[in-house]
Protein backbone atom coordinates (compact mmCIF):
# COMPACT_ATOMS: atom_id res chain seq x y z
CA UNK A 1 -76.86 160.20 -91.66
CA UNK A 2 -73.94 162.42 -91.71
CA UNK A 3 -71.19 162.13 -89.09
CA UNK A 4 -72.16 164.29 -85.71
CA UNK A 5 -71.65 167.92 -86.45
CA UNK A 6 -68.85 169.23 -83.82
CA UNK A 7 -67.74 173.10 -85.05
CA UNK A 8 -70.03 175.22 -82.70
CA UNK A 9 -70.24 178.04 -85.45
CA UNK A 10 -72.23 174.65 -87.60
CA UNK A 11 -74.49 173.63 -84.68
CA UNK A 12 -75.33 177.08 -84.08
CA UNK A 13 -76.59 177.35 -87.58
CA UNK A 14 -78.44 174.34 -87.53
CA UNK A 15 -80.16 175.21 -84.13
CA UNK A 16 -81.46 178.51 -85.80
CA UNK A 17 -83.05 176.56 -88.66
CA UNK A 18 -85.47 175.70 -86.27
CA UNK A 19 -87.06 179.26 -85.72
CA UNK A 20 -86.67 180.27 -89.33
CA UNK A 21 -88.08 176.94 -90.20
CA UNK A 22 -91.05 177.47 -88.43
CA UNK A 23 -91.40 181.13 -89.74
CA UNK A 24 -91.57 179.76 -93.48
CA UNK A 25 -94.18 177.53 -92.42
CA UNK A 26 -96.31 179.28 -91.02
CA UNK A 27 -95.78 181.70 -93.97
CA UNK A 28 -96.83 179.19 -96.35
CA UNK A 29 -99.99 177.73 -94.18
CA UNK A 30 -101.38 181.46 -94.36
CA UNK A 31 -101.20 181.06 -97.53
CA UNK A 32 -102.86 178.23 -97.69
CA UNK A 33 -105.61 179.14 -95.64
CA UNK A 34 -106.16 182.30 -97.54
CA UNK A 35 -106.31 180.34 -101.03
CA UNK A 36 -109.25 177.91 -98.95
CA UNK A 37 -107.81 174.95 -97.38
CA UNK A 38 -109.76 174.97 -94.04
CA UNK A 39 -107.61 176.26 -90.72
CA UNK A 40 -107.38 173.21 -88.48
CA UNK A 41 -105.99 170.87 -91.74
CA UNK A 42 -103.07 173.72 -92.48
CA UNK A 43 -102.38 173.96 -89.10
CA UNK A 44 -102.00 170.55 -88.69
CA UNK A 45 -99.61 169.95 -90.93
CA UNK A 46 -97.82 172.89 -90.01
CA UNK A 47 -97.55 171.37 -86.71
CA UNK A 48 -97.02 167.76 -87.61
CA UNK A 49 -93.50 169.54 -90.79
CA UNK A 50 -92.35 171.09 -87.60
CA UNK A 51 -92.00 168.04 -85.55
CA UNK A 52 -90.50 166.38 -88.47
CA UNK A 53 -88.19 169.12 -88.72
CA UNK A 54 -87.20 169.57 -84.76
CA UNK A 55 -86.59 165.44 -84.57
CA UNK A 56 -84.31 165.83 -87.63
CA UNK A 57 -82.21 169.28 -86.54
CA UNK A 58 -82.14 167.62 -82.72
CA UNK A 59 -81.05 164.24 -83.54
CA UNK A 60 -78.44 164.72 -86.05
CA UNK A 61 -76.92 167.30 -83.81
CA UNK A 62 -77.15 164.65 -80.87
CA UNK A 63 -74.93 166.00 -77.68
CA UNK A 64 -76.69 168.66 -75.56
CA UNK A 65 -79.05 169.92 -78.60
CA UNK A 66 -80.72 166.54 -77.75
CA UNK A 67 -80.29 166.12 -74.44
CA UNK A 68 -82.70 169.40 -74.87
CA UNK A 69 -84.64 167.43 -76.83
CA UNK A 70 -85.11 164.76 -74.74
CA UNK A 71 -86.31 167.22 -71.67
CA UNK A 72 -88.76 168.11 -74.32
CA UNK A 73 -89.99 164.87 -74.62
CA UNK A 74 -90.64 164.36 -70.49
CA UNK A 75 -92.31 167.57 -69.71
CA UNK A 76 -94.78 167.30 -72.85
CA UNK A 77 -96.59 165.90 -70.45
CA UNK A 78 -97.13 169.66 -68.48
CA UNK A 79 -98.33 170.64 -71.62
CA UNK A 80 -102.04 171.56 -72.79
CA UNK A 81 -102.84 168.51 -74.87
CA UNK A 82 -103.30 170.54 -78.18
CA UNK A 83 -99.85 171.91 -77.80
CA UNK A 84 -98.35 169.01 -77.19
CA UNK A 85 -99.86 166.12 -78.79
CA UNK A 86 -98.37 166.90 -82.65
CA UNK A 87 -94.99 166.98 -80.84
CA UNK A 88 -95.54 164.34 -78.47
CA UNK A 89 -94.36 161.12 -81.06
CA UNK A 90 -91.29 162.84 -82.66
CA UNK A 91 -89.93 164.17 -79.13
CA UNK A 92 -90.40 160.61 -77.54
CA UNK A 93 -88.29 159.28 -80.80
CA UNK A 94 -85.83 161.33 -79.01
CA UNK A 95 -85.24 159.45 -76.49
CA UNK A 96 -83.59 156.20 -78.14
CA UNK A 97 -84.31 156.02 -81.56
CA UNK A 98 -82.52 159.21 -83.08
CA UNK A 99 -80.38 158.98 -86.49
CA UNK A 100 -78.11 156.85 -86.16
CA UNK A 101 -74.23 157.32 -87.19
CA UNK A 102 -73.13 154.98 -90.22
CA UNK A 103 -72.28 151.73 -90.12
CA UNK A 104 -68.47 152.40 -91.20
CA UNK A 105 -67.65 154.93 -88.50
CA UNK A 106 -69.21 152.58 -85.62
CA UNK A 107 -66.81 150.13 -87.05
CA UNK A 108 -64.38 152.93 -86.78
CA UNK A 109 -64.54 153.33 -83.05
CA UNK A 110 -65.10 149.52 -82.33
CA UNK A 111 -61.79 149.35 -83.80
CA UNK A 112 -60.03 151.97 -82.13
CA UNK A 113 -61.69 151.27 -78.60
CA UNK A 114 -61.16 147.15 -78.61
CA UNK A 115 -58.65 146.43 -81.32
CA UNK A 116 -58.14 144.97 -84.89
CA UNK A 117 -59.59 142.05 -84.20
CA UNK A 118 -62.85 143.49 -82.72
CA UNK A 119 -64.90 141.33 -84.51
CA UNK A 120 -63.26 137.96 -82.67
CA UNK A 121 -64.65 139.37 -79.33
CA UNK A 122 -68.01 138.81 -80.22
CA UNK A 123 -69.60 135.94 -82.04
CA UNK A 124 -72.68 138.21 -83.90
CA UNK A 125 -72.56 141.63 -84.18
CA UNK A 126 -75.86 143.44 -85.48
CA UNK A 127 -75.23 146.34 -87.20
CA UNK A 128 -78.96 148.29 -86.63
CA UNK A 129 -78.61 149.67 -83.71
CA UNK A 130 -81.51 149.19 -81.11
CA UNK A 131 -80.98 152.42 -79.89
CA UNK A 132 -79.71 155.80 -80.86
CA UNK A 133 -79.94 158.68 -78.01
CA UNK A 134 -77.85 162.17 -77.51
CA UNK A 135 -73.99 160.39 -76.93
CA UNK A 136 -73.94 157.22 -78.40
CA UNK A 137 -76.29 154.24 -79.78
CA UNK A 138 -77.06 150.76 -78.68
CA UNK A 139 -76.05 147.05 -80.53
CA UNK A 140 -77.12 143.71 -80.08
CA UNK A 141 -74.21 141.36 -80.08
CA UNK A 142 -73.56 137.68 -78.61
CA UNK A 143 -70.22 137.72 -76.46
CA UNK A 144 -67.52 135.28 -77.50
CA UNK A 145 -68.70 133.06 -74.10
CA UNK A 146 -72.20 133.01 -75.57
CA UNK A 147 -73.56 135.67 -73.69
CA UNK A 148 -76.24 138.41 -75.31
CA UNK A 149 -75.19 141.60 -75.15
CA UNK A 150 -75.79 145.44 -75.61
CA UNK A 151 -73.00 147.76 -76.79
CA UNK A 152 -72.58 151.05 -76.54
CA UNK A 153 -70.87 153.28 -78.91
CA UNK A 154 -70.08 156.57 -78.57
CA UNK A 155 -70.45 158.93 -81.50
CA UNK A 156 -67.31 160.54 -82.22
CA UNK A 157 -66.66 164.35 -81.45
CA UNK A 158 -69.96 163.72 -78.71
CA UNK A 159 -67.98 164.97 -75.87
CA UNK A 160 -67.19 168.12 -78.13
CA UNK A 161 -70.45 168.84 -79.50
CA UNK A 162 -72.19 168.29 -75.74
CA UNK A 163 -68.90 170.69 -73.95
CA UNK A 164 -69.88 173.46 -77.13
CA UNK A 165 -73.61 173.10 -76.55
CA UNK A 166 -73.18 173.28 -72.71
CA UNK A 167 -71.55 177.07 -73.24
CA UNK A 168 -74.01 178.25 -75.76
CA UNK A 169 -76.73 177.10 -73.22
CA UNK A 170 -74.48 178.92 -70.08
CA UNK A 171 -74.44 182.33 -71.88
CA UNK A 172 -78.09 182.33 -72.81
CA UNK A 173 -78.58 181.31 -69.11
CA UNK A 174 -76.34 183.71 -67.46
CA UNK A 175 -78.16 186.43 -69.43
CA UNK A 176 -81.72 185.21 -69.06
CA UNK A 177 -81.45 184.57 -65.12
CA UNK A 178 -79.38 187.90 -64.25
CA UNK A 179 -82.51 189.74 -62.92
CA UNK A 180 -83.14 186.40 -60.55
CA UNK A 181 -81.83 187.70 -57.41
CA UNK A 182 -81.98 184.56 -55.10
CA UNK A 183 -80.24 182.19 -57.54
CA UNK A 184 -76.30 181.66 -57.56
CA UNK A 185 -76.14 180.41 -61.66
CA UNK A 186 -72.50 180.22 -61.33
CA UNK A 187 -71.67 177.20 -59.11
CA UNK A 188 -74.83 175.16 -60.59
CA UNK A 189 -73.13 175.56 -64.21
CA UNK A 190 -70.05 174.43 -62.53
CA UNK A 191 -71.59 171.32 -61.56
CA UNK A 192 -73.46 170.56 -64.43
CA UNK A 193 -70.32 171.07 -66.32
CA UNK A 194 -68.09 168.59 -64.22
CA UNK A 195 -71.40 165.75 -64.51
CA UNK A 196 -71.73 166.25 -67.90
CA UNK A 197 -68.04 165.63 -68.46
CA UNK A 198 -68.33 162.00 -67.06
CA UNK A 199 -71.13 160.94 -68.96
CA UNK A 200 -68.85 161.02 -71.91
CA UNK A 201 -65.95 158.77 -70.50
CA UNK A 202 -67.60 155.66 -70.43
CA UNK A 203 -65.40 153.82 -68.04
CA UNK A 204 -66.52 156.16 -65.56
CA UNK A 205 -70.44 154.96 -66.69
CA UNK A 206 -68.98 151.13 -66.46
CA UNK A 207 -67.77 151.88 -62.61
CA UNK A 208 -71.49 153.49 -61.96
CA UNK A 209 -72.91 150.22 -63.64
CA UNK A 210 -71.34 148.16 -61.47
CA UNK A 211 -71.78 149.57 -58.33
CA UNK A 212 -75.54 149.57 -59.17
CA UNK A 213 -75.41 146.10 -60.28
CA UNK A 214 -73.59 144.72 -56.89
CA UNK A 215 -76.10 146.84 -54.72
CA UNK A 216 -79.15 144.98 -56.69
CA UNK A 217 -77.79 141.83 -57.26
CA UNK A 218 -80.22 139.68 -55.51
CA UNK A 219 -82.91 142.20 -55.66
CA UNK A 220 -86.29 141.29 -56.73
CA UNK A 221 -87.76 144.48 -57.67
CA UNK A 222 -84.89 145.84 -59.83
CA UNK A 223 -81.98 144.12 -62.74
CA UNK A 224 -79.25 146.13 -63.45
CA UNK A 225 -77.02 144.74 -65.97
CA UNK A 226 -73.58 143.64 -65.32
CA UNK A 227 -70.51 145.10 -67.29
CA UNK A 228 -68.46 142.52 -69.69
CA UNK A 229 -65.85 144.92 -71.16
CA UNK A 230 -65.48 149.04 -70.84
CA UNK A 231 -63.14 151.67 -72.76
CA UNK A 232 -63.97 155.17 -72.93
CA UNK A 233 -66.07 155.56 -76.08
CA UNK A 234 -67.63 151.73 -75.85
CA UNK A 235 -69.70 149.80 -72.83
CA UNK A 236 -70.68 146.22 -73.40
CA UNK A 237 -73.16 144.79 -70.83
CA UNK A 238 -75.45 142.29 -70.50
CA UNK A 239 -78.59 142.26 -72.33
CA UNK A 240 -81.78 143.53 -70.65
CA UNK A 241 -85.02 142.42 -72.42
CA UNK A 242 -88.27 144.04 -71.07
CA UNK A 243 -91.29 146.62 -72.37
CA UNK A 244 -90.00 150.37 -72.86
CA UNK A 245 -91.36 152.39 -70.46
CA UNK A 246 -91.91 154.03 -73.64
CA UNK A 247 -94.54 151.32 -74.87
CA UNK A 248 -96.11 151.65 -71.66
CA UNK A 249 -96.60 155.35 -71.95
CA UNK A 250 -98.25 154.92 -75.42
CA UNK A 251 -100.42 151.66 -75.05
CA UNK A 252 -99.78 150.15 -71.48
CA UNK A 253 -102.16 147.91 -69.74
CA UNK A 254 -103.52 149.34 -66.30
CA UNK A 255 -101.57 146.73 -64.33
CA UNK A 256 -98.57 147.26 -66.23
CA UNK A 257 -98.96 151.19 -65.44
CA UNK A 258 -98.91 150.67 -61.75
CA UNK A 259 -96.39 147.88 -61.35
CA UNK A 260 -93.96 150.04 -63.81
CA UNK A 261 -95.12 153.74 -62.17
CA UNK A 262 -94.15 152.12 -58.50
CA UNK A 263 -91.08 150.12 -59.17
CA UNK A 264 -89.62 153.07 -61.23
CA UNK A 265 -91.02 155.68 -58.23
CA UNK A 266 -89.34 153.29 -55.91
CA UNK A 267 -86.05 152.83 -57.67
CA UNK A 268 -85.61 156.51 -57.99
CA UNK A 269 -86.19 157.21 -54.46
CA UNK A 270 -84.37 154.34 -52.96
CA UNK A 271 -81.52 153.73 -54.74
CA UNK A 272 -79.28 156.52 -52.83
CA UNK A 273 -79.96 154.56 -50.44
CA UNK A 274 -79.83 150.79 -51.62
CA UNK A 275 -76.17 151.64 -53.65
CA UNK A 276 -75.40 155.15 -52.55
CA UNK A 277 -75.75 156.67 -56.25
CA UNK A 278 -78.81 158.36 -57.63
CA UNK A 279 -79.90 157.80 -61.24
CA UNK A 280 -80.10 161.19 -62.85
CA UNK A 281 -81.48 160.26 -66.26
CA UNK A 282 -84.88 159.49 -65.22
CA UNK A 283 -86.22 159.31 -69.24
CA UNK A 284 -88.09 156.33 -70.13
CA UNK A 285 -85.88 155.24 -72.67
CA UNK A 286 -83.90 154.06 -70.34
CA UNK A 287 -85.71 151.49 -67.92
CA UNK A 288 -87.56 147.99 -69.03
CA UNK A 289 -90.57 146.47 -67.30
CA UNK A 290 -89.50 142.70 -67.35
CA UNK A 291 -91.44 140.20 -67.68
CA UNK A 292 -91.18 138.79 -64.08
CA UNK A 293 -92.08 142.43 -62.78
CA UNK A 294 -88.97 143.51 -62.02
CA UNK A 295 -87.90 147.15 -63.11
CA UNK A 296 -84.76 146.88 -65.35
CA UNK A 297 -82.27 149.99 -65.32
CA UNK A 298 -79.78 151.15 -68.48
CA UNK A 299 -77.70 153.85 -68.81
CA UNK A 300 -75.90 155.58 -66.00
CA UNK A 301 -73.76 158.19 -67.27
CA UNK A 302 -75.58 160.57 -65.60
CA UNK A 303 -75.30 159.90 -61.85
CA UNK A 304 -74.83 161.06 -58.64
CA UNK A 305 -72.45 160.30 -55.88
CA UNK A 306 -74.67 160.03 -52.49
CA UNK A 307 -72.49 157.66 -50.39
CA UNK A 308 -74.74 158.74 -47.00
CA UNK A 309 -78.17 158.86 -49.14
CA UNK A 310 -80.43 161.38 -49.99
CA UNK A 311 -79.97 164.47 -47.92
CA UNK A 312 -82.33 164.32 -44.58
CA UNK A 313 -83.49 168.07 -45.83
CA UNK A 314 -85.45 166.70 -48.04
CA UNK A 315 -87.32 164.92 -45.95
CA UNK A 316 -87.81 167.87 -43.50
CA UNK A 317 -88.76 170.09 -46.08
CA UNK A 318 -91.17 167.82 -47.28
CA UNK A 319 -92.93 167.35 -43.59
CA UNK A 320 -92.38 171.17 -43.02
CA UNK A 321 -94.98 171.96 -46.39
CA UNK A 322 -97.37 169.05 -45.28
CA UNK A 323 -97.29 170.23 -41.34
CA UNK A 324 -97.88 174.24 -42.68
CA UNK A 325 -94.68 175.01 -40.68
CA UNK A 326 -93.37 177.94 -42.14
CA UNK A 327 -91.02 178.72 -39.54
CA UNK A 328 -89.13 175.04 -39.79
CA UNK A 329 -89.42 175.53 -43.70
CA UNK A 330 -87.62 178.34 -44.26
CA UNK A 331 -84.98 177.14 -41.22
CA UNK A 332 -84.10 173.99 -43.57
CA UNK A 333 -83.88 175.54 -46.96
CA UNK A 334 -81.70 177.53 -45.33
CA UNK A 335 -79.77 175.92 -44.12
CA UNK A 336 -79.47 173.22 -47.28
CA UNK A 337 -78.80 176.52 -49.49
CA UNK A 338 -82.14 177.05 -51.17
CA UNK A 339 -82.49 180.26 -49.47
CA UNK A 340 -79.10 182.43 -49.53
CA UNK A 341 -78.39 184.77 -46.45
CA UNK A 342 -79.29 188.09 -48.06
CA UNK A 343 -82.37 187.08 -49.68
CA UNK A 344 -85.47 187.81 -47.64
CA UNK A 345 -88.67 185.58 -48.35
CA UNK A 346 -91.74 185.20 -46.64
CA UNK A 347 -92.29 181.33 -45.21
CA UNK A 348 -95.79 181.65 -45.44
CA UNK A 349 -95.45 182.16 -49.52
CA UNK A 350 -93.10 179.25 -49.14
CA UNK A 351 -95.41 176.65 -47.58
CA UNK A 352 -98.22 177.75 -50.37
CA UNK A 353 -95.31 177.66 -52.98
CA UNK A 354 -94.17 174.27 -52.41
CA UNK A 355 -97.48 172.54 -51.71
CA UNK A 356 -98.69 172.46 -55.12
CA UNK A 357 -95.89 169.24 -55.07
CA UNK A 358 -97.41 167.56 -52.26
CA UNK A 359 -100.42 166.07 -53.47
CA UNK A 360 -98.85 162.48 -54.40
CA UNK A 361 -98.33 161.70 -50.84
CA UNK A 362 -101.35 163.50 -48.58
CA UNK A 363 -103.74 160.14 -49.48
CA UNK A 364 -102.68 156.77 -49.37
CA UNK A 365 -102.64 156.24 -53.19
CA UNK A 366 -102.03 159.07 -55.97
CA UNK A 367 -102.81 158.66 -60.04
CA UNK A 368 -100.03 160.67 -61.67
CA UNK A 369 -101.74 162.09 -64.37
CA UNK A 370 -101.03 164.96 -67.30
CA UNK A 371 -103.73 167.20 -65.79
CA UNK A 372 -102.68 167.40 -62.27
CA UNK A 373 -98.96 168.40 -63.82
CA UNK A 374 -100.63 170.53 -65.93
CA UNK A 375 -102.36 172.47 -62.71
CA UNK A 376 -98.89 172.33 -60.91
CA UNK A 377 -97.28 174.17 -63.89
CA UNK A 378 -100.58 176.83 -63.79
CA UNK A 379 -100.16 177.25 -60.31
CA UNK A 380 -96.51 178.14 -60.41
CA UNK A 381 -97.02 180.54 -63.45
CA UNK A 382 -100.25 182.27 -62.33
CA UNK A 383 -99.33 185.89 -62.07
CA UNK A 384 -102.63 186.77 -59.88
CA UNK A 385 -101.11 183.70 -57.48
CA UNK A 386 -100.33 185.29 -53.71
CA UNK A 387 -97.20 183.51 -54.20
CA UNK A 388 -95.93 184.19 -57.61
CA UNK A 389 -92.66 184.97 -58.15
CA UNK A 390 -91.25 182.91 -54.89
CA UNK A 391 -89.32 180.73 -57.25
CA UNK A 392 -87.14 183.98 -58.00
CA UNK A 393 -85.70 183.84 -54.79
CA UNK A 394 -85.11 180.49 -54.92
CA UNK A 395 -81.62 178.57 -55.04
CA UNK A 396 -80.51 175.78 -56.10
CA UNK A 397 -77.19 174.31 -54.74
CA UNK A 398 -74.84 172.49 -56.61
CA UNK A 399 -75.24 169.33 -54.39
CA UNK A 400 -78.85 169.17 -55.30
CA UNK A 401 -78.36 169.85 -59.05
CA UNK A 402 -78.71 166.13 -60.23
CA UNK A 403 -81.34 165.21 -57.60
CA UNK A 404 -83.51 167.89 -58.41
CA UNK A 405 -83.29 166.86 -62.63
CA UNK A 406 -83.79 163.22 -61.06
CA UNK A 407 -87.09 164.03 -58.69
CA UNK A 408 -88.64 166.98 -61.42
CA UNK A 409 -87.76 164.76 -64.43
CA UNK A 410 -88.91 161.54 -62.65
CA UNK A 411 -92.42 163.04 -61.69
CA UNK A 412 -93.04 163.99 -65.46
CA UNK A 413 -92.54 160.52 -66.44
CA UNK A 414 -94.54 159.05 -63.56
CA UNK A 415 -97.66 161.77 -65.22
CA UNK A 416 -96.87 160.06 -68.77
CA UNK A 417 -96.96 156.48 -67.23
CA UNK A 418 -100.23 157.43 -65.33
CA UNK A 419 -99.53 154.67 -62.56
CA UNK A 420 -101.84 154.59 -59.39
CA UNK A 421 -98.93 154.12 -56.16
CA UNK A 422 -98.37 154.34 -52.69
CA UNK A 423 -96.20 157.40 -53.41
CA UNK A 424 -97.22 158.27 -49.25
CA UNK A 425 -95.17 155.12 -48.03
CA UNK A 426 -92.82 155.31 -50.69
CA UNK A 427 -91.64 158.49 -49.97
CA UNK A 428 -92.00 158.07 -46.35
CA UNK A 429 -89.84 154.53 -46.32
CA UNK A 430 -86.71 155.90 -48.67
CA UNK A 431 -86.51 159.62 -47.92
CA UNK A 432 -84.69 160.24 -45.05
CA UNK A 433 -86.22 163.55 -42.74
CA UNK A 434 -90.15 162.24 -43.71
CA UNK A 435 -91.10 160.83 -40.27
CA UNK A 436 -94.31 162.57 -40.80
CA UNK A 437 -95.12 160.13 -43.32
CA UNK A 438 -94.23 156.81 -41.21
C-alpha cells in the first residue's frame, strides 16, 4: 500500500467514495437484474464489492476512519443477520489485519525511533507484520537477550490523520445531536479529544502497559506483557501467544467460549480495580485465550485513569433498575451527571429504559448471544415503546466517556463470543455500589 493519507481535504474524498461507490453498484446490479441474473445472486455480490470496497477505503485511511471501522466490526453483532453477515468478515479484518504500510517506511521509523543501528537491537526481525490496526502494526522479532518479541510501529502522519478525522466526526456530531436537549456534546468531545491524543504517544501506552503488567504479575487468570524498550512511535514487548478472540468468534469450541467470554467479562470489570486503569479498547483483536486458560491483554493506548475504581454509581444504578426504584435511580444519575439540572425526566421511563441491560445478571448464568443484542437495540429504537426517546435526555459525562465505550463495546463482543457466565457474581464481586447482587 501507499503511505497513510494525512491532508483532510484527501481523506475526505476517499470517505465519500464509499457512498458513491455503493450508488454505482447498485446501479449496475439493477441492471443486471433487469437483463436476468436472478435478485438474491446480484445482490450478493453487490453486498459482498461493497465490503471489499469499505475494508479497502477504511484501512488504507487507518486513524479514526478505522477506528470507525472497527466499531463497525463489534456492533455487527446488533445487527439482523442478513444485514450483517456479507459485512461481518471484511469488518472483523479490521480489527488487526488492515493494509499494511511498506516495508521501507517501517524501516524508516525503526530508524528514527531506536537509531542507526536498529537492526543490532534485535537478533530477527520479520518484516510481515502480524498485525495491522487503525495507528500502527505489529512485528515479530527476537530481542538481542533472546527474548520473542512484538513491536509496534506507528504509521507515520497517524496522529494527524486520527486529530483530522476526530474534527470531521465533531462537526457532523455537533450538528446531528443539536436537537438532543439532555446531552452536553461539548465536554465529551473534549475528552475524547485529550484520550485520543495519548493513544498516539506510545510512551504514554508503555507506562499503561506496565502498570497493568505489575498489577497482574502473579495473576492466574490474566498475562499482560511486559515492556522491553518504548519511544513515541515504537513499543516492543514481550510476546503473547494465544487464540484471537477473533478465532473464537468464528469457530470456537463451547468450552473455549465460556472460559474466554468470563475471563474477558472479568478482566473488563475488575481491572479498575485490580490496577486502577480500565481497558477502553475492548475489540477482540486485542486479547489471546492462552493455552493455560489465562486471558492475555495487548494494546493499551486507549485507557482510563481510575486510581479509586469504577465509580460506586454504577453499581447503584445498576441495583436501582433491578430493585424498580425509580426514585433512587434518577437520585444517582443525577447526581453522577447523566441527568443535568434543567432536564426533567420521568424515573419510571428510566427504570423501563435501562432494564432492557439487565438481563445478564437477574439469573445465575446468562448466554450472550446476537439475538438478545439484537432485541436490546429493538427495544431502544421502538417508536411505539412507552419509553422511547428517554435516551434524548440522557448525558453522558466526560468521566464516564471511556467506561461507557469499554462496558457497550465489551457487551457486543461478549454477544459475538456467545460465552455462557456468571455475569450475576461477576458484576456483583468487581462493581462497586451492586450489594444487591452479593
Amino acid at each position: 500500500m501507499t503511505d497513510l493519507p494525512r491532508k483532510a481535504v484527501v481523506r475526505t474524498a476517499r470517505l465519500a467514495s464509499l457512498p458513491l461507490g455503493m450508488g454505482a453498484r447498485a446501479a449496475v446490479g439493477l441492471g443486471k437484474r433487469v437483463g436476468g441474473k436472478p435478485a438474491e445472486a446480484v445482490t450478493q455480490a453487490m453486498q459482498e464489492q461493497t465490503a471489499q470496497h469499505l475494508f479497502k477505503v477504511l484501512g488504507e485511511l487507518k486513524g479514526g476512519a478505522m477506528k470507525v471501522g472497527q466499531g463497525l466490526s463489534i456492533f455487527e453483532a446488533a445487527l439482523p443477520e442478513e444485514i450483517a453477515a456479507p459485512y461481518r468478515e471484511m469488518l472483523t479484518r479490521l480489527q488487526d489485519s488492515a493494509p499494511a504500510m511498506p516495508t521501507k517506511t517501517v524501516h524508516g521509523v525503526l530508524r528514527a525511533e531506536l537509531g542507526a543501528r536498529w537492526r543490532a537491537k534485535f537478533t530477527s526481525f520479520d518484516d510481515t507484520p502480524v498485525a495491522a490496526a487503525s495507528i500502527g502494526q505489529v512485528h515479530r522479532a527476537v530481542w538481542k537477550d533472546g527474548r520473542e518479541v512484538a513491536v509496534k510501529v506507528q504509521y507515520p502522519g497517524a496522529a494527524d490523520a486520527l486529530m483530522s478525522d476526530l474534527k470531521q466526526l465533531s462537526l457532523a456530531l455537533r450538528v446531528t445531536t443539536a436537537w438532543m436537549p439532555g446531552l452536553d456534546l461539548g465536554p465529551v468531545l473534549d475528552e475524547v479529544r485529550s484520550r485520543m491524543t495519548e493513544e498516539t504517544d506510545y510512551v504514554i501506552e508503555s507506562v499503561m502497559q506496565e502498570q497493568f503488567a505489575e498489577a497482574y504479575a502473579d495473576s492466574p487468570e490474566v498475562l499482560v506483557p511486559r515492556v522491553v524498550t518504548a519511544t513515541p512511535q515504537v513499543i516492543v514487548s514481550e510476546w503473547v501467544d494465544g487464540i484471537p478472540l477473533s478465532k473464537i468468534i468464528k469457530s470456537g469450541t463451547r468450552e473455549q467460549r465460556d472460559l474466554a467470554a468470563a475471563r474477558y467479562l472479568e478482566f473488563l470489570l475488575g481491572a479498575p480495580a485490580v490496577a486502577g486503569l480500565l481497558h477502553a479498547d475492548p475489540h477482540p483483536g486485542n486479547f489471546r485465550l492462552m493455552e493455560d486458560g489465562r486471558l492475555g491483554v495487548l494494546d493499551f493506548g486507549a485507557v482510563n485513569r481510575l486510581p479509586d475504581g469504577l465509580p460506586p454509581s454504577l453499581g447503584r444504578i445498576a441495583c436501582a433498575v433491578l430493585t424498580q426504584d425509580a426514585d433512587d435511580l434518577l437520585d444517582v444519575l443525577r447526581e453522577a451527571g447523566f441527568v443535568r439540572p434543567r432536564v426533567s425526566v420521568d424515573g419510571r421511563g428510566l427504570v423501563d429504559y435501562l432494564s432492557v441491560f439487565t438481563a445478564p445478571v437477574r439469573a445465575e448464568e446468562f448466554t450472550f448471544s446476537r439475538p438478545w443484542l439484537r432485541s436490546v437495540f429493538t427495544a431502544l429504537n421502538d417508536p411505539r415503546s412507552s419509553h422511547f426517546g428517554v435516551n434524548f435526555k440522557l448525558n453522558l459525562p466526560p468521566d464516564y466517556v471511556l467506561i461507557h465505550r469499554a462496558w457497550l463495546g465489551g457487551i457486543a463482543v461478549l454477544c459475538q463470543i456467545e460465552g455462557t457466565v456468571p455475569a450475576r457474581d461477576i458484576f456483583g464481586a468487581t462493581v462497586p455500589g451492586a450489594d444487591c447482587l452479593t
